[in-house]
N, C-alpha and C. Protein backbone atom coordinates (compact mmCIF):
# COMPACT_ATOMS: atom_id res chain seq x y z
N UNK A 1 76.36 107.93 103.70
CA UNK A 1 77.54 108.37 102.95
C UNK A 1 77.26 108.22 101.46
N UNK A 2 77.35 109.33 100.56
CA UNK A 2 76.96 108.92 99.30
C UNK A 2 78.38 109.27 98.69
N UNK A 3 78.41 108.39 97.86
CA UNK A 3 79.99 108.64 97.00
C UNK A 3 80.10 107.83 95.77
N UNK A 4 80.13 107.82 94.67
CA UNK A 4 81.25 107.18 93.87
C UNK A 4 82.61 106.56 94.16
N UNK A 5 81.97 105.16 94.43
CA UNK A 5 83.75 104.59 94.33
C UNK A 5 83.96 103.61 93.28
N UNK A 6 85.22 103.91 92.29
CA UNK A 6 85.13 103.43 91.26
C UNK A 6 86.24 102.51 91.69
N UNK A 7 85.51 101.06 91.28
CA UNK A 7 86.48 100.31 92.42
C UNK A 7 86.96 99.02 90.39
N UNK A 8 87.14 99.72 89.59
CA UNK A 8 87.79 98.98 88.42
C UNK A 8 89.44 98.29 89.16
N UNK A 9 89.62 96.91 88.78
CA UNK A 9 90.81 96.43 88.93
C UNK A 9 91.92 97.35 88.67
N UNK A 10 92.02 97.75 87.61
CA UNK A 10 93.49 99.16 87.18
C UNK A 10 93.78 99.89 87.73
N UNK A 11 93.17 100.37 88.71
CA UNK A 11 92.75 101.62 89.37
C UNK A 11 92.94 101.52 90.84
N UNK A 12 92.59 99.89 90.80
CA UNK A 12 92.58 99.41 92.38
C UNK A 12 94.17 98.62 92.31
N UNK A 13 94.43 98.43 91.65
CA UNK A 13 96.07 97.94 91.46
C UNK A 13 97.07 99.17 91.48
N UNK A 14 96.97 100.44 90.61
CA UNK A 14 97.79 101.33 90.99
C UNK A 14 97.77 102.28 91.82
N UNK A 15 96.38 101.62 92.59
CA UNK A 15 96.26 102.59 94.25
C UNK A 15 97.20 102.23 94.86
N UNK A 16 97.38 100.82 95.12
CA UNK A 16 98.10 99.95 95.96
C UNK A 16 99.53 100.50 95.36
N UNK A 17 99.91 100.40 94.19
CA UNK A 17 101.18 100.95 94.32
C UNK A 17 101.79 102.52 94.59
N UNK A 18 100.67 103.38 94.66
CA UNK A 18 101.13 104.41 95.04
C UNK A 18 100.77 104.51 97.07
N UNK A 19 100.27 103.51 97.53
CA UNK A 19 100.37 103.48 98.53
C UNK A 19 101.56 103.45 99.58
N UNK A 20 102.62 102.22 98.79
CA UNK A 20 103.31 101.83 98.87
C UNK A 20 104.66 103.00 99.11
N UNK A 21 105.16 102.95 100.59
CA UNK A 21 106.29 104.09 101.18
C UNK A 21 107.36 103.89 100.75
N UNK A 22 108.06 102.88 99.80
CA UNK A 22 108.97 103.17 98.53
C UNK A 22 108.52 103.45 96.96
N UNK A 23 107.65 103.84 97.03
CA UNK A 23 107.47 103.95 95.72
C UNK A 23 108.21 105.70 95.06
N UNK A 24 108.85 105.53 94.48
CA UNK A 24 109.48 106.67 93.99
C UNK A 24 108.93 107.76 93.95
N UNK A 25 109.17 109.17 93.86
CA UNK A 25 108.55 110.37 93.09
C UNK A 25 108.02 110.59 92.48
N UNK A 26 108.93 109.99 91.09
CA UNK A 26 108.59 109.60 89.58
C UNK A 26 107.32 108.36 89.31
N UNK A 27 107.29 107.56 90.25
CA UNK A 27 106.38 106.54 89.77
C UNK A 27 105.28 106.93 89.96
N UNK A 28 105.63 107.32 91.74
CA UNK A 28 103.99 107.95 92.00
C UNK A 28 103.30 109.07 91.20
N UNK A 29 104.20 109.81 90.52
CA UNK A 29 103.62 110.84 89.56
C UNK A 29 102.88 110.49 88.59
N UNK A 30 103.63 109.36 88.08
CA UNK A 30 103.41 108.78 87.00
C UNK A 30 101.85 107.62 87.24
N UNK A 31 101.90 107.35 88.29
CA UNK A 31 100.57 106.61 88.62
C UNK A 31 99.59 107.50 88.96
N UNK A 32 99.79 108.64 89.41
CA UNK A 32 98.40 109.65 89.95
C UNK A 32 97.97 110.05 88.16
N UNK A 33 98.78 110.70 86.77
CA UNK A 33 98.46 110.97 86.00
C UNK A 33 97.60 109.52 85.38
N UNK A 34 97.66 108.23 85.57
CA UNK A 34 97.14 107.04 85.05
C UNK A 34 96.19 106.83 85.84
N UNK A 35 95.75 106.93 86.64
CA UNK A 35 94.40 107.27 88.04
C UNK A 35 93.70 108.30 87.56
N UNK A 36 94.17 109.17 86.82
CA UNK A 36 93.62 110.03 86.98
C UNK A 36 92.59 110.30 85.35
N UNK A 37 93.52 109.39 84.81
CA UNK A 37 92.53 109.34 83.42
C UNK A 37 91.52 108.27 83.86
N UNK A 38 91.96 107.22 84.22
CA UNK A 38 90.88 106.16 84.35
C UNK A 38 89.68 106.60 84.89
N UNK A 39 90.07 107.18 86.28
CA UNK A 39 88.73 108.11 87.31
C UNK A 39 87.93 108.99 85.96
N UNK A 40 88.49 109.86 85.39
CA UNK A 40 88.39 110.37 83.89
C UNK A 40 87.44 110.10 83.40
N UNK A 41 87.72 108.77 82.94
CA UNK A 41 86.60 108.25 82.40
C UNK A 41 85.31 108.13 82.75
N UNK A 42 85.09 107.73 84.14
CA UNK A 42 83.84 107.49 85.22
C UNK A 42 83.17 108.85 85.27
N UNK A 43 83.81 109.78 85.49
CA UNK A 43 83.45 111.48 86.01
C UNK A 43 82.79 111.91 85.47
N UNK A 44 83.52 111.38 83.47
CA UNK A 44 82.54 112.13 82.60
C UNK A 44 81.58 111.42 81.41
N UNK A 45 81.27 110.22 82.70
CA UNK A 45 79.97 109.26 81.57
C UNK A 45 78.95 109.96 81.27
N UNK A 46 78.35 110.53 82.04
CA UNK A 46 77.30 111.86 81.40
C UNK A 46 77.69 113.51 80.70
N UNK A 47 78.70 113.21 79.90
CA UNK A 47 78.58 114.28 78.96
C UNK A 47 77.23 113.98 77.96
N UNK A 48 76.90 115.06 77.78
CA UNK A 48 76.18 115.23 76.69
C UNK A 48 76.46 115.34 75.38
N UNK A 49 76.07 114.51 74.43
CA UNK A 49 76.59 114.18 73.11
C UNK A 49 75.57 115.00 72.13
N UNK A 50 76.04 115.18 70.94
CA UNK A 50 75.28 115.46 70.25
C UNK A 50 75.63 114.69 68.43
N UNK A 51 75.14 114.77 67.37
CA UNK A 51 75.02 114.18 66.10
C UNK A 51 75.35 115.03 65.61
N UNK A 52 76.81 114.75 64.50
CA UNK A 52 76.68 115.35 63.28
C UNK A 52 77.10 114.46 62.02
N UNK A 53 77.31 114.94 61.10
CA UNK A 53 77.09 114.03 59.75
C UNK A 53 78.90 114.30 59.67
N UNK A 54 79.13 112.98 59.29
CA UNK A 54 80.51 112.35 59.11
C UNK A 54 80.65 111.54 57.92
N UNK A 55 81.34 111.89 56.82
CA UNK A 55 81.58 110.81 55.84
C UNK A 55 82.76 110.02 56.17
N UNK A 56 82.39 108.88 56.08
CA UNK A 56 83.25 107.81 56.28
C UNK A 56 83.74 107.11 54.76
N UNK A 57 84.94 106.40 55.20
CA UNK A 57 85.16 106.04 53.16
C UNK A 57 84.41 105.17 52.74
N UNK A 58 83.28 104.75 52.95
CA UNK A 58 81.87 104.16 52.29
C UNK A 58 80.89 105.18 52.31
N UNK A 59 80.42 106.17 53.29
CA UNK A 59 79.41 106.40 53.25
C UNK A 59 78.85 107.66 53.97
N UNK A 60 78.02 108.60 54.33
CA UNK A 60 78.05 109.46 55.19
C UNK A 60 76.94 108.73 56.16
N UNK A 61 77.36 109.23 57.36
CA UNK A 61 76.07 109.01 58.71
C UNK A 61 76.38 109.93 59.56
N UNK A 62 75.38 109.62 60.68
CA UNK A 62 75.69 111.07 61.58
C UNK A 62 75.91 110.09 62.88
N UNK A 63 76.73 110.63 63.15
CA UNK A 63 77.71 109.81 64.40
C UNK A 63 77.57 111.01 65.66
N UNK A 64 78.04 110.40 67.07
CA UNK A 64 77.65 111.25 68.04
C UNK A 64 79.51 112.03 68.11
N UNK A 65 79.57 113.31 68.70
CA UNK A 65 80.61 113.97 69.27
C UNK A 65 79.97 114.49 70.64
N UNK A 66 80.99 115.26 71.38
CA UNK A 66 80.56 115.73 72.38
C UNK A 66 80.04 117.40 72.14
N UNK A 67 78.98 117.59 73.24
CA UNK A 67 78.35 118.52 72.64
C UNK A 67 79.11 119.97 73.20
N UNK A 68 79.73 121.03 72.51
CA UNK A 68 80.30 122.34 72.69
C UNK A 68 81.23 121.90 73.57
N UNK A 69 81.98 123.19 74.11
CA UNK A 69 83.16 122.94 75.20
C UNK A 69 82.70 123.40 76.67
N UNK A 70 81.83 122.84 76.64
CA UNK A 70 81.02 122.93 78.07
C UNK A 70 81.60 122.08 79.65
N UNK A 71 83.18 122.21 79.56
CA UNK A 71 83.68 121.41 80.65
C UNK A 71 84.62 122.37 81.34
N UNK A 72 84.67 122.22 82.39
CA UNK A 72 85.88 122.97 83.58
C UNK A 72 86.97 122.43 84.06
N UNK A 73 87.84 121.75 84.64
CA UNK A 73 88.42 121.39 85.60
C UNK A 73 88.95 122.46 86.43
N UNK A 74 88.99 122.13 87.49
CA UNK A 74 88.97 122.91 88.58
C UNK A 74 90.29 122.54 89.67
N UNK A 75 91.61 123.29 90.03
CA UNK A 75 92.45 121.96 90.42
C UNK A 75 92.38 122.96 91.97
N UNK A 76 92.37 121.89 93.01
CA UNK A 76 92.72 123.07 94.51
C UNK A 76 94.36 122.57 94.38
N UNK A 77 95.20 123.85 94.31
CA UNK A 77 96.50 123.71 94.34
C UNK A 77 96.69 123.32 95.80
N UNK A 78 98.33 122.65 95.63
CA UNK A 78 98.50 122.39 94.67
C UNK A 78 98.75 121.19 94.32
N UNK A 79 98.07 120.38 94.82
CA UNK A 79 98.16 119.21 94.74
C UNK A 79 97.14 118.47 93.59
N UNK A 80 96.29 119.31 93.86
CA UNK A 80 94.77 118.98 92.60
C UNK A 80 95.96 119.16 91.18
N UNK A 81 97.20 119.91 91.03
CA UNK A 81 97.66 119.50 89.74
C UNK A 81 98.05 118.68 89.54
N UNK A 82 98.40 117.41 90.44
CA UNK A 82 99.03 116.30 89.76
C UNK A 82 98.08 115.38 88.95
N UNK A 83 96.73 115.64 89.21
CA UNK A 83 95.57 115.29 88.88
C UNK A 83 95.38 115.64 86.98
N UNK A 84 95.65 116.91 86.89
CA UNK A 84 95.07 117.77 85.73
C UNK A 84 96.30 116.81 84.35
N UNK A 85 96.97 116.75 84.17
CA UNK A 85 97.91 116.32 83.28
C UNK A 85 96.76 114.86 82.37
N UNK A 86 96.60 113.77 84.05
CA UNK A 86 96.00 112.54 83.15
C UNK A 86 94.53 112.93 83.15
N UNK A 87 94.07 114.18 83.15
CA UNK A 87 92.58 114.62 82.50
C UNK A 87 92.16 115.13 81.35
N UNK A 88 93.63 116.21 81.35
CA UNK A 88 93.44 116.92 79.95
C UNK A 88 94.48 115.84 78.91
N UNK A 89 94.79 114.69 79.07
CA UNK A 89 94.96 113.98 78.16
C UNK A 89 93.57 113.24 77.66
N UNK A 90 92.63 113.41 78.38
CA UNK A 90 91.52 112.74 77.63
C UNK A 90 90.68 113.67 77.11
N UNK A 91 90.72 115.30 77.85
CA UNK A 91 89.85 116.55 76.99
C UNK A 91 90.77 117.42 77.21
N UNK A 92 91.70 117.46 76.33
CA UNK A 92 92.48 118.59 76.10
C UNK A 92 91.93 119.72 75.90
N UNK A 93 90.57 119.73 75.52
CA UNK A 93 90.24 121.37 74.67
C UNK A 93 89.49 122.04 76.43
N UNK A 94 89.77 121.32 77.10
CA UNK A 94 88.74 121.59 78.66
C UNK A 94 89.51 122.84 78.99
N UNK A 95 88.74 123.74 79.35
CA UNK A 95 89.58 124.90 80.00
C UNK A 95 89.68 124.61 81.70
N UNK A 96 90.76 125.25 82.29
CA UNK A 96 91.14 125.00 83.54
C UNK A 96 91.16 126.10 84.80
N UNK A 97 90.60 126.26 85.91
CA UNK A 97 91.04 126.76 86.75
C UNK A 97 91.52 126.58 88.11
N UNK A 98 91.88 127.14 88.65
CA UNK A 98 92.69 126.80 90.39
C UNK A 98 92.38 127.96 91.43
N UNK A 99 92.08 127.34 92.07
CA UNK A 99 91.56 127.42 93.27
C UNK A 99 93.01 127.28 94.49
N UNK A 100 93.38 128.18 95.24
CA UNK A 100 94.66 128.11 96.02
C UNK A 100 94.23 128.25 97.31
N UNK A 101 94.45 127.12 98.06
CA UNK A 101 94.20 127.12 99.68
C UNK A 101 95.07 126.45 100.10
N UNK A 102 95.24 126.60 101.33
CA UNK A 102 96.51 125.67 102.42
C UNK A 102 95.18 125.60 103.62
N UNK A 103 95.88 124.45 104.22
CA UNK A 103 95.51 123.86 105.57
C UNK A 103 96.13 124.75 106.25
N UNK A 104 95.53 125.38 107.47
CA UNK A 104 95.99 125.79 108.68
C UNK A 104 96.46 124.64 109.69
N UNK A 105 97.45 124.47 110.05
CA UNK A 105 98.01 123.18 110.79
C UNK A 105 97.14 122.90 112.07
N UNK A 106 96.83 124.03 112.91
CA UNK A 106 96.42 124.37 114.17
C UNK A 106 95.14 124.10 113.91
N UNK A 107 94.13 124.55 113.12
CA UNK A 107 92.63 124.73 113.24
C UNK A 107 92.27 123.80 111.87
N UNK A 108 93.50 123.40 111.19
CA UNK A 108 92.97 122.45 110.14
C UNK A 108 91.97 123.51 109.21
N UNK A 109 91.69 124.51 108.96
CA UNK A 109 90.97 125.22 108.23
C UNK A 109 91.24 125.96 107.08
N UNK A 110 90.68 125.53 105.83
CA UNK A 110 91.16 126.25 104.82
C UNK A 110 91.48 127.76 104.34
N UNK A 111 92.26 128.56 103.91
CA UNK A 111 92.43 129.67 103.73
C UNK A 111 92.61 129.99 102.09
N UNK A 112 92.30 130.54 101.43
CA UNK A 112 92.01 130.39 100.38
C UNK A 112 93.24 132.19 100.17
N UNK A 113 94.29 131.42 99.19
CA UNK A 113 95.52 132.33 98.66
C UNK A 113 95.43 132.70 97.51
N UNK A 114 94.53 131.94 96.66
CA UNK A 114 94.53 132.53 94.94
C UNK A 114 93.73 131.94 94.32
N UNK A 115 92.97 132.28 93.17
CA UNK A 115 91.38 131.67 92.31
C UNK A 115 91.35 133.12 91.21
N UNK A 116 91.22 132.07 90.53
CA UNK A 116 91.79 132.44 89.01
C UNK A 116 90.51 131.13 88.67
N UNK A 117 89.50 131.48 87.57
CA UNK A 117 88.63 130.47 86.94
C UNK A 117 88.01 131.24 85.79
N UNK A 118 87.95 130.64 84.49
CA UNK A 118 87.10 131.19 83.31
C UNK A 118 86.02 132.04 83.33
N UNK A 119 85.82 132.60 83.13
CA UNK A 119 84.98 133.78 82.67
C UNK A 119 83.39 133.31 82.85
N UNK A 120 83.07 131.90 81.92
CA UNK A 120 81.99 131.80 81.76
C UNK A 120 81.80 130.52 82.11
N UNK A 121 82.33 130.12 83.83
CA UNK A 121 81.73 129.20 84.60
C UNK A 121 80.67 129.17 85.04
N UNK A 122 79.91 129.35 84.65
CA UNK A 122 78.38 129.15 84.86
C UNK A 122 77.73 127.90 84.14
N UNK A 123 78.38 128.51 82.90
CA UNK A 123 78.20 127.78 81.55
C UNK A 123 78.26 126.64 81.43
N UNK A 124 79.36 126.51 82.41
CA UNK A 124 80.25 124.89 82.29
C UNK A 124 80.25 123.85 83.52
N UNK A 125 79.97 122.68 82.98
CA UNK A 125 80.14 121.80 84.15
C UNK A 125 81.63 121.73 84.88
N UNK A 126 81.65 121.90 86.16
CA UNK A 126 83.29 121.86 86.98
C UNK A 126 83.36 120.77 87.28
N UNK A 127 84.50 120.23 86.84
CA UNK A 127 85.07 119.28 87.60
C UNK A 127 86.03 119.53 88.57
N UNK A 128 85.95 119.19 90.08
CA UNK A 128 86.71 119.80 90.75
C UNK A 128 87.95 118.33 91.50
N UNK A 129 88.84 118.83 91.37
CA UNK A 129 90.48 117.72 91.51
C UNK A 129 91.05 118.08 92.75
N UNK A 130 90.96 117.27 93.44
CA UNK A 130 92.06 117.55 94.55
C UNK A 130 92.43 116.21 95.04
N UNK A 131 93.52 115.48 95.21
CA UNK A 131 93.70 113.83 95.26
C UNK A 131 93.54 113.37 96.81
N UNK A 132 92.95 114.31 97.67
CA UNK A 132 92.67 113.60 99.24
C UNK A 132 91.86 114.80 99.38
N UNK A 133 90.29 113.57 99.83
CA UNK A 133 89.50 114.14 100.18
C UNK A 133 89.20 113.87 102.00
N UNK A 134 90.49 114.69 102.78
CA UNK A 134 90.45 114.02 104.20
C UNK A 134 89.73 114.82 104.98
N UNK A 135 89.73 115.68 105.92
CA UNK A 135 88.65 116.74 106.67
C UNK A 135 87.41 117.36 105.69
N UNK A 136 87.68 117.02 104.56
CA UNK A 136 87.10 118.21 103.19
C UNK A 136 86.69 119.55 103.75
N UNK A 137 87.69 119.89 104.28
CA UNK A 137 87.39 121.65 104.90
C UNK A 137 88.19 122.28 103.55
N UNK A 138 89.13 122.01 102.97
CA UNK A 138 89.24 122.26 101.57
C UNK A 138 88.48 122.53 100.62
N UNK A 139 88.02 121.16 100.46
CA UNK A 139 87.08 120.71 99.42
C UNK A 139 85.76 121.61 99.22
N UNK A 140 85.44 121.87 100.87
CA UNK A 140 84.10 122.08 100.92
C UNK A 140 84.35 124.09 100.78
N UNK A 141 85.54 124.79 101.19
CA UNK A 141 85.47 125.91 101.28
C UNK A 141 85.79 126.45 99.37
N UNK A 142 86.40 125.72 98.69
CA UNK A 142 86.62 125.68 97.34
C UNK A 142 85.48 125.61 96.71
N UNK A 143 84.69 124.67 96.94
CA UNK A 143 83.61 124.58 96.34
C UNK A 143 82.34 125.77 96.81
N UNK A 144 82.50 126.30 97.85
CA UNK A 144 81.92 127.80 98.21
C UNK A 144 82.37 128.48 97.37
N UNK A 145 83.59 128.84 97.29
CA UNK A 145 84.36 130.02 96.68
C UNK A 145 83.37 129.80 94.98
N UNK A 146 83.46 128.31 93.93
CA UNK A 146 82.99 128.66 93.11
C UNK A 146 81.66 128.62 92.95
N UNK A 147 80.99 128.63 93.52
CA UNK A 147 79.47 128.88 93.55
C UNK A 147 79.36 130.47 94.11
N UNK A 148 79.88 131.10 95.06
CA UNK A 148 80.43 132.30 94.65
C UNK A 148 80.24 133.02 93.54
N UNK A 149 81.56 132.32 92.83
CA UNK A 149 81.87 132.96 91.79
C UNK A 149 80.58 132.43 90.29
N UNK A 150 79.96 131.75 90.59
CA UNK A 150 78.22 131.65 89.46
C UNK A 150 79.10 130.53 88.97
N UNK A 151 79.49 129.49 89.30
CA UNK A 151 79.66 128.02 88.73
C UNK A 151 78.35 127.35 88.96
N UNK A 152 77.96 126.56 88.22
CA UNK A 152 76.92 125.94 88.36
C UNK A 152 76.77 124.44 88.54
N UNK A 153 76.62 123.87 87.35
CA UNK A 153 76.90 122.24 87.85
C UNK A 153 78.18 121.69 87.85
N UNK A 154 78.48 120.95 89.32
CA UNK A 154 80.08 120.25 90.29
C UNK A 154 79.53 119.06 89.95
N UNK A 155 81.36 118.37 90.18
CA UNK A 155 81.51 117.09 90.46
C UNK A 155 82.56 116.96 91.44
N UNK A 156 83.42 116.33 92.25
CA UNK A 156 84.49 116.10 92.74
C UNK A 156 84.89 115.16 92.81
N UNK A 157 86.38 115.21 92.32
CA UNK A 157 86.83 114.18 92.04
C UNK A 157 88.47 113.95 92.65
N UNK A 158 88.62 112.66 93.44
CA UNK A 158 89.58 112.52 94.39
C UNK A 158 90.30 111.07 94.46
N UNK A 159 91.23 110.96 93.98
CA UNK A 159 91.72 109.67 94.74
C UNK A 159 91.48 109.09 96.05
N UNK A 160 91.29 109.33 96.82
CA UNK A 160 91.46 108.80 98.10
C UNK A 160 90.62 109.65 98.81
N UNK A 161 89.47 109.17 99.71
CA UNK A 161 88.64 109.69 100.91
C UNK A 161 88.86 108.68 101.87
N UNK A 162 88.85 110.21 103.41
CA UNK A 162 87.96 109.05 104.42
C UNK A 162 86.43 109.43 104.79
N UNK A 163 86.15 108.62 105.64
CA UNK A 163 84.62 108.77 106.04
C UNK A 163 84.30 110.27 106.66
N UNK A 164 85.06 110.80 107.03
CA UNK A 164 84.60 111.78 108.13
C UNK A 164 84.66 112.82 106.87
N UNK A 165 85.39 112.81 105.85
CA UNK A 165 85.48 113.92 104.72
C UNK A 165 84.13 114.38 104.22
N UNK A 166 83.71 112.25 103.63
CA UNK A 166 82.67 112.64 102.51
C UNK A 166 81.88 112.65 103.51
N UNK A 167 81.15 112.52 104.55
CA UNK A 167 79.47 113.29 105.36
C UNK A 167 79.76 114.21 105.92
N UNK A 168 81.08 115.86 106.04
CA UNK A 168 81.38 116.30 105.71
C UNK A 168 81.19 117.41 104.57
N UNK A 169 81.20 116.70 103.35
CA UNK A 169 81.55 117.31 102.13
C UNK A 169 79.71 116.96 101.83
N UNK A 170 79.06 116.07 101.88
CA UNK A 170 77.82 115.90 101.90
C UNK A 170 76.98 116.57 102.41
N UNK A 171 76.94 117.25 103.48
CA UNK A 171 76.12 118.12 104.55
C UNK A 171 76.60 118.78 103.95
N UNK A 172 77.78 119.68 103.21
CA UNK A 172 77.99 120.82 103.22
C UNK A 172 77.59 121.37 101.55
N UNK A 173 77.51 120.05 100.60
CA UNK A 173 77.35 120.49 99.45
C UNK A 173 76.70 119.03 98.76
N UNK A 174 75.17 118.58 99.43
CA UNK A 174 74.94 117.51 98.67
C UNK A 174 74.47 117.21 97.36
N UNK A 175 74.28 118.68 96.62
CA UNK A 175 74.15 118.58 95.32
C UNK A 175 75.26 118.22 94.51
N UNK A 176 76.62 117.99 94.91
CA UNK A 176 77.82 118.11 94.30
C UNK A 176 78.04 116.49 94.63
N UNK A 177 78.12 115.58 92.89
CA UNK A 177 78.83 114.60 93.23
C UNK A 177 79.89 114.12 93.80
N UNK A 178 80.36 112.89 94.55
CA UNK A 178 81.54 112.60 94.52
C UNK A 178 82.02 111.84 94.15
N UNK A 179 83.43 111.97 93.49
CA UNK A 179 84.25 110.11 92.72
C UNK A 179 85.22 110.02 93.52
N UNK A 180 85.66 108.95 93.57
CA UNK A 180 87.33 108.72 94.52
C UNK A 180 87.10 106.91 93.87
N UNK A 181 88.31 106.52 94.08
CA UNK A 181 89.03 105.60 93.81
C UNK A 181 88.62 104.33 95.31
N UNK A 182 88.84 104.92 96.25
CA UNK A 182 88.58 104.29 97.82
C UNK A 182 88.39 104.96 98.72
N UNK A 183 87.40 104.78 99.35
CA UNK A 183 87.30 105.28 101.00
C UNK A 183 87.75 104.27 102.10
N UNK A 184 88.84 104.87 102.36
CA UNK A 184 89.59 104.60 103.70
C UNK A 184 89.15 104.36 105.18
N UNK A 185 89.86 104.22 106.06
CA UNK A 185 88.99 103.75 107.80
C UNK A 185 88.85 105.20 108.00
N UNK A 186 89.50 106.18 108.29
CA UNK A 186 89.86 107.44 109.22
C UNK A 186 90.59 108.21 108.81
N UNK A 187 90.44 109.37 109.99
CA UNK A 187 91.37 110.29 109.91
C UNK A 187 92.19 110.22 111.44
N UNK A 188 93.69 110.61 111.33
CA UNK A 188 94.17 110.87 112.45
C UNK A 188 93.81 111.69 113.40
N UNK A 189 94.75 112.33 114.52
CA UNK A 189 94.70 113.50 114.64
C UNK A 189 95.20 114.70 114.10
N UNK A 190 95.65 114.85 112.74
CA UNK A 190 95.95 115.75 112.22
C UNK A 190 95.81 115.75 110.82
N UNK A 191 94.76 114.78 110.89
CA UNK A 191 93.75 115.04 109.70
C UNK A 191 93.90 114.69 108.47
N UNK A 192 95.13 113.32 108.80
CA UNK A 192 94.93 112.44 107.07
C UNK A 192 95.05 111.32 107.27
N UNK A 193 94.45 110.84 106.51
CA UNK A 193 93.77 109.65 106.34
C UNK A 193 94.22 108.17 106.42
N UNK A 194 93.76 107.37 106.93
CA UNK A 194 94.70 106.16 107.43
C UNK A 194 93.61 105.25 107.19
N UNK A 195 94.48 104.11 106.51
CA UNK A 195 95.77 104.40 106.43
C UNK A 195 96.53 105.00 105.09
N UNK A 196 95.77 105.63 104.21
CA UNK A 196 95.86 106.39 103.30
C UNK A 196 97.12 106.30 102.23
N UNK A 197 98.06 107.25 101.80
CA UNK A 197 99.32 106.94 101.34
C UNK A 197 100.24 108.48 101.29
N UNK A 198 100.04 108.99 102.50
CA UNK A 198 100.44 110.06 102.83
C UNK A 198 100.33 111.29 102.23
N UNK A 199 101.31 111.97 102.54
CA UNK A 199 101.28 113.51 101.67
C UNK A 199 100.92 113.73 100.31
N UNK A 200 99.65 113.92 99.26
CA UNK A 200 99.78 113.55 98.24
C UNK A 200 100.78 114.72 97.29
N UNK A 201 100.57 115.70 97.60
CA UNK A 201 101.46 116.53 97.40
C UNK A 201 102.92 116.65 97.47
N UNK A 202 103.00 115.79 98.54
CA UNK A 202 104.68 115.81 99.16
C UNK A 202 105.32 114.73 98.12
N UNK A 203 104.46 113.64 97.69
CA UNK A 203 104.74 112.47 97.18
C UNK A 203 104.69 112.69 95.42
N UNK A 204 103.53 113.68 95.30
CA UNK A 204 103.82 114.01 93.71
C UNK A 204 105.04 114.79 93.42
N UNK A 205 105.62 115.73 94.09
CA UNK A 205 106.28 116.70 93.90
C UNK A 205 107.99 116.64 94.78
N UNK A 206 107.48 116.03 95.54
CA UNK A 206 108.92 115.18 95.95
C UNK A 206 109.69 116.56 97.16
N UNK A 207 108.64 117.12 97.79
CA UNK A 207 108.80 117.67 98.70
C UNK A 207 109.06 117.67 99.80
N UNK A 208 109.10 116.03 100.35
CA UNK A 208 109.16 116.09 102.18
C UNK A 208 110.40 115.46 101.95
């Protein structure tokens, strides 16, 4: 099983509270956008930097920035949006696209409803968002679709996996990193994750 698990105290404290089957609408929203910068951070330790000359009020030097706008995010609706808010608070200038699939209840299989992505994804590293990485028949048919479409270098990035997702999502795309927060025991029989923290969608958006 290869994965990124970014197991920082902050991160591992407001898992637990969005685990938690009272936790509000609002909170849990409010904790997936704060997960979601922190993960943030981890995803994109290898940007590539580059030097330019900066005067400072003593002196000029050449200090590092990041190099061009060479970043994607990628959200599988629609749940991958509750994700995008605490990302593009840390690279706002990131351009965005979405990727639209639903689970088939019966066959559990992704169907892909809408994809809409920048022009010149090739160009750009994707980061791809979706906050449960459970069957990754999602994950893994999304990430077809943009290689497809001439995306080039992935990452994926998820709150919450189980085991059967990421070797899964591994066999099916092991050039494509993965981050998540925790990997979980299982999947049910209907294919989420336990003991997980349910619908992430239902729970961001206040749907069930």
């Amino acid at each position: 099983m290869k994965i990124n698990i970014v197991d920082h105290p902050l991160i591992q404290h407001k898992l637990t509270l969005m685990r938690r089957r009272e936790t509000s609408t609002r909170t849990f929203r409010e904790l997936v956008t704060e997960v979601a910068m922190l993960l943030g951070y981890e995803v994109t330790r290898d940007l590539e930097l580059t030097m330019e000359s900066v005067e400072t009020p003593l002196e000029v030097m050449q200090a590092p920035m990041l190099e061009g706008k060479k970043l994607c995010f990628i959200s599988i609706l629609r749940a991958g949006n509750g994700l995008l808010d605490g990302l593009l608070q840390l690279l706002p200038s990131a351009r965005v696209g979405h990727v639209g699939l639903y689970r088939d209840p019966e066959t559990l299989v992704a169907v892909e409803y809408y994809y809409k992505v920048p022009a010149d994804i090739g160009d750009r590293l994707s980061i791809v968002v979706d906050p449960m990485l459970a069957t990754a028949n999602s994950a893994i048919a999304a990430v077809d679709r943009l290689k497809e479409g001439g995306a080039g270098r992935m990452k994926f990035l998820c709150l919450l996996a189980a085991p059967e997702g990421v070797k899964a999502f591994n066999e099916a795309h092991p050039d494509v990193e993965l981050y998540t927060a925790a990997v979980d025991r299982q999947l049910n029989d209907h294919g989420y994750i336990l003991p997980g923290l349910g619908d992430a969608g239902d729970r961001i958006y206040g749907t069930k």
